[in-house]
C-alpha atoms as a PDB file:
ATOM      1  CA  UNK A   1       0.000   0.000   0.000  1.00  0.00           C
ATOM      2  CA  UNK A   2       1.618   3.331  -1.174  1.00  0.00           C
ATOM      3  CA  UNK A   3       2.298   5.843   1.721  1.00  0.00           C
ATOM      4  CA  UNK A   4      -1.034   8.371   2.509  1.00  0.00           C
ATOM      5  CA  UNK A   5      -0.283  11.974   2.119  1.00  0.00           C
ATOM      6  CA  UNK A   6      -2.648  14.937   3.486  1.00  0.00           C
ATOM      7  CA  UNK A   7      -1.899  17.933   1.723  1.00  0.00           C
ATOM      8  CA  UNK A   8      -2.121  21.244   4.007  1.00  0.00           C
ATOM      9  CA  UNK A   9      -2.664  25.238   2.372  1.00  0.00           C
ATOM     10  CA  UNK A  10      -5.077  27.742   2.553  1.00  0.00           C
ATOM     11  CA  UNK A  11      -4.773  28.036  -1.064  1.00  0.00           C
ATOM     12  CA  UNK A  12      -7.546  25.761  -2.863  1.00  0.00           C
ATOM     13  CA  UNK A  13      -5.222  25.968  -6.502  1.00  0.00           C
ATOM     14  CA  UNK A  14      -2.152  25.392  -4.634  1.00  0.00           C
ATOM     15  CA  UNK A  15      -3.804  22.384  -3.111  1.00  0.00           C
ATOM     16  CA  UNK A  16      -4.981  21.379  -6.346  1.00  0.00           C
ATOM     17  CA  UNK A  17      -1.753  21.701  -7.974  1.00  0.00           C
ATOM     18  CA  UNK A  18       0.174  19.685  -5.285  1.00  0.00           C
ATOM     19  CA  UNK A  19      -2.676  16.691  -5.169  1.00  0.00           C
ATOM     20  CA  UNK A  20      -1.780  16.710  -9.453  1.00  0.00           C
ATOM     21  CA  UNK A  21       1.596  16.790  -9.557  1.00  0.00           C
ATOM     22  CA  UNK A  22       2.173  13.888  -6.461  1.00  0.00           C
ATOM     23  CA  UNK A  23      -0.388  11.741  -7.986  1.00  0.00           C
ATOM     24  CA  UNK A  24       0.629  11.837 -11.503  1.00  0.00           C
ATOM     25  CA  UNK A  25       4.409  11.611 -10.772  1.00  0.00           C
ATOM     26  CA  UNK A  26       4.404   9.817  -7.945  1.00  0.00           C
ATOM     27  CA  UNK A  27       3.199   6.408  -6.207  1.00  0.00           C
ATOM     28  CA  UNK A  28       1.857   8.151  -3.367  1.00  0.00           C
ATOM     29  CA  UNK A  29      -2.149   8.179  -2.640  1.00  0.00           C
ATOM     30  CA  UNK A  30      -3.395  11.991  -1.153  1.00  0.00           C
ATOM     31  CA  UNK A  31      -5.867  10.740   1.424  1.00  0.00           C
ATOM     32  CA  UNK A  32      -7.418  14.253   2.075  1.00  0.00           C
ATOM     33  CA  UNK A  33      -6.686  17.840   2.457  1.00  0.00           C
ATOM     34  CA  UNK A  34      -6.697  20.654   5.329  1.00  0.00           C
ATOM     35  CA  UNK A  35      -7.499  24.566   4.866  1.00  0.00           C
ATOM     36  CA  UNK A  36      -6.142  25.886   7.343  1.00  0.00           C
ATOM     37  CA  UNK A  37      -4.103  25.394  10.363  1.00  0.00           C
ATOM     38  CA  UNK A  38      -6.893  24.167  12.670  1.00  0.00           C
ATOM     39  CA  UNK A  39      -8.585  21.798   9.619  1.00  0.00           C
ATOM     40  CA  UNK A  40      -4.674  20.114   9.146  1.00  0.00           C
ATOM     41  CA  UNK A  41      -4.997  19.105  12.720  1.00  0.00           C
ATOM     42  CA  UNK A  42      -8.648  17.651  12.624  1.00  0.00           C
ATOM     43  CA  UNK A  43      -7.725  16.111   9.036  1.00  0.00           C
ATOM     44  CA  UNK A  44      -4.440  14.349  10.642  1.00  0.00           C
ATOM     45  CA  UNK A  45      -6.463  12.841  12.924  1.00  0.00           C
ATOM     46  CA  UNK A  46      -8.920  11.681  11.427  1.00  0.00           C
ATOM     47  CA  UNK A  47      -7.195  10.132   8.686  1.00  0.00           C
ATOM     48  CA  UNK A  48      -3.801   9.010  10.218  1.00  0.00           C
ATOM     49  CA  UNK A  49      -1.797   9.843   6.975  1.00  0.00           C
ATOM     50  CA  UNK A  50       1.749   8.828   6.753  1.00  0.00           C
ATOM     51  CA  UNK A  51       2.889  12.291   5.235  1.00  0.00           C
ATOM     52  CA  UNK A  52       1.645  15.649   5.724  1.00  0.00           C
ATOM     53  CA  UNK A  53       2.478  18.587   3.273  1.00  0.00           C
ATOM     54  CA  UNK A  54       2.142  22.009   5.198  1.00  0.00           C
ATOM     55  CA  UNK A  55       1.935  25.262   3.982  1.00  0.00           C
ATOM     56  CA  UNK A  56       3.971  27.549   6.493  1.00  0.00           C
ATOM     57  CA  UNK A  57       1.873  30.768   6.176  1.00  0.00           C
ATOM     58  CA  UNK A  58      -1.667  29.738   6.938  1.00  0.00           C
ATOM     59  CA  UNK A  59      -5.055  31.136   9.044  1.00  0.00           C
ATOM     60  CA  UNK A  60      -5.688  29.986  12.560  1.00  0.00           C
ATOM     61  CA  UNK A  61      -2.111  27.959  13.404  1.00  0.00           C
ATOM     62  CA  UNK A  62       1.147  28.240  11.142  1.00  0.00           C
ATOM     63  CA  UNK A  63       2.575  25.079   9.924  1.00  0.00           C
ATOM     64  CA  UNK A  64       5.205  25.046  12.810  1.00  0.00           C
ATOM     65  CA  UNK A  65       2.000  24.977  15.288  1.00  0.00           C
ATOM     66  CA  UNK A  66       0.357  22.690  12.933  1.00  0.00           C
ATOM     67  CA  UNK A  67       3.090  20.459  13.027  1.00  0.00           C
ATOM     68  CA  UNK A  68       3.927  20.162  16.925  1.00  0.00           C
ATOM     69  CA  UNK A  69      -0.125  19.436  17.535  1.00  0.00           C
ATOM     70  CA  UNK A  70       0.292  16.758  14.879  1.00  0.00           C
ATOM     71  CA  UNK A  71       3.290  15.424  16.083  1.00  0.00           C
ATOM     72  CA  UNK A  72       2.041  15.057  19.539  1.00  0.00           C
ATOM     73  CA  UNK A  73      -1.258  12.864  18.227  1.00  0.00           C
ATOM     74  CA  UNK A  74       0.736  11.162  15.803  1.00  0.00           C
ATOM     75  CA  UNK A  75       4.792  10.735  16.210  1.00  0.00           C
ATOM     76  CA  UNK A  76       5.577   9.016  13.041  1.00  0.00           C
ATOM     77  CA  UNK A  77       3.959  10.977  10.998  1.00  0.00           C
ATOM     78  CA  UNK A  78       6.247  12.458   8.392  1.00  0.00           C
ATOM     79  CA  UNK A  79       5.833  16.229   7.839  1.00  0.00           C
ATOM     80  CA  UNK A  80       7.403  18.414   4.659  1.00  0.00           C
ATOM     81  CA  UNK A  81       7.042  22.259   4.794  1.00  0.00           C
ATOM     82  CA  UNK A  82       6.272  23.519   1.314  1.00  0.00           C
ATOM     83  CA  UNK A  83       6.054  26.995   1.526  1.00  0.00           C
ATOM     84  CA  UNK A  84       7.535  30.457  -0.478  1.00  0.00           C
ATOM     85  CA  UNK A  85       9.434  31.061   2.767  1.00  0.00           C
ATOM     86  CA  UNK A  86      12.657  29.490   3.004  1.00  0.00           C
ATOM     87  CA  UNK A  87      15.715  30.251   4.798  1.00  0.00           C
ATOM     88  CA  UNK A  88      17.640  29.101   7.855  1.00  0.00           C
ATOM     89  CA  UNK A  89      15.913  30.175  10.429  1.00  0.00           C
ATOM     90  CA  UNK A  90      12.762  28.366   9.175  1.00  0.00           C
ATOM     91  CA  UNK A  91      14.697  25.524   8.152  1.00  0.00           C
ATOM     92  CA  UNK A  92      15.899  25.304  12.207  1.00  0.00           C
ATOM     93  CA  UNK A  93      12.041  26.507  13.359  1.00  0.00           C
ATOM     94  CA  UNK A  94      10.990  24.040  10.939  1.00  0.00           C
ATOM     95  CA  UNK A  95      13.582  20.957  11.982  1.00  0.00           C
ATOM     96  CA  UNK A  96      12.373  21.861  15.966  1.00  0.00           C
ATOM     97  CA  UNK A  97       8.982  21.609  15.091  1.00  0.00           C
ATOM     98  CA  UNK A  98       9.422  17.872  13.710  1.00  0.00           C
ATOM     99  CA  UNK A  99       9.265  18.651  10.323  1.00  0.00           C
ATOM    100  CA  UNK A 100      11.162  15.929   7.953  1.00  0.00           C
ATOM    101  CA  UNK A 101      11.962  18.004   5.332  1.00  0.00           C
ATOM    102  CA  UNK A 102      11.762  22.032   3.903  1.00  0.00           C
ATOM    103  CA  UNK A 103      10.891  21.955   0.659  1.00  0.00           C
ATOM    104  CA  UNK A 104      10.414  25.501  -1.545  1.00  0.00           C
ATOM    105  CA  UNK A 105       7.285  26.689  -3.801  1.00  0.00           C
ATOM    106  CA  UNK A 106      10.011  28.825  -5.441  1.00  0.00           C
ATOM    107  CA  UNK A 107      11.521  25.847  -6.994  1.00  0.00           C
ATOM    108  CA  UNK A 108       8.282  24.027  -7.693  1.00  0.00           C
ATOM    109  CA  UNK A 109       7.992  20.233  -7.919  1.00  0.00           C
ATOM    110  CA  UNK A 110      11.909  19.420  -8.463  1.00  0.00           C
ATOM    111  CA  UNK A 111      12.022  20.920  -4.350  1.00  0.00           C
ATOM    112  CA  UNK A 112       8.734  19.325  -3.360  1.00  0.00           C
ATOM    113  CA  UNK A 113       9.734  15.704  -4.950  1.00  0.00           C
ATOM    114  CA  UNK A 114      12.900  16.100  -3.319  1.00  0.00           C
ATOM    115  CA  UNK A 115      11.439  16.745   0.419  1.00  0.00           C
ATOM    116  CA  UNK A 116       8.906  13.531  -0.458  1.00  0.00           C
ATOM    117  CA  UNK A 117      11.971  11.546  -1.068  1.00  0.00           C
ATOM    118  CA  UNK A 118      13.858  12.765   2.495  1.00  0.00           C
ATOM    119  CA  UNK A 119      10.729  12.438   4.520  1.00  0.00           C
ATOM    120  CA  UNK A 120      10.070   9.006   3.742  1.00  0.00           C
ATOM    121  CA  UNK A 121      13.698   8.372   4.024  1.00  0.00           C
ATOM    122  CA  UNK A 122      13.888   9.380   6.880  1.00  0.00           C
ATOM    123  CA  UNK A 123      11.008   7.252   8.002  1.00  0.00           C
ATOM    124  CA  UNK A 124      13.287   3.813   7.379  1.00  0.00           C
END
């Protein structure tokens, strides 16, 4: 059974773009997607995906409060930040938090394929 990603962002296209690109390149399944910070909690879990993809910049909890609350109700739950910010000190926030991998909107799919592949990794 391929691993079960929830994808995380306030933006509906953005959402629709990631859920296109990771099931047509990938062998991943998206089991469901969160709106905002509060929804990614309540969609984690319900669902008990193996992967969430979090937006940093989001209404009602960032993804660095997103991802502690979902780290505490799930611990092996793998976590990627995809987001437009990216430098160290999110990288470190981001690394504190529990977060697998930081992966960049800037570079597109190349970045968010690569944080996919560390996550999991990282999950061996």
């Amino acid at each position: 059974m391929p691993p079960r990603i929830l994808i995380v962002d306030a933006n509906a296209r953005m959402r629709r773009t990631i859920r296109q690109v990771v099931e047509d390149s990938t062998d991943l399944q998206v089991c469901g997607e969160g709106t905002d910070g509060q929804d990614a909690v309540r969609q984690a879990e319900k669902l008990q995906p193996d992967l969430v993809i979090l937006d940093l910049t989001m209404p009602k909890m960032n993804g660095l409060q997103v991802a502690r609350a979902i780290k505490k109700l799930l611990p092996k739950v793998r976590l990627v930040l995809f987001s437009l910010e990216e430098n160290q000190l999110v990288g470190n926030a981001a690394k504190a938090a529990g977060i697998s991998a930081v992966a960049s909107k800037r570079e597109g799919s190349r970045s968010l394929f690569q944080g996919l592949r560390t996550a999991l990794q990282s999950a061996a």
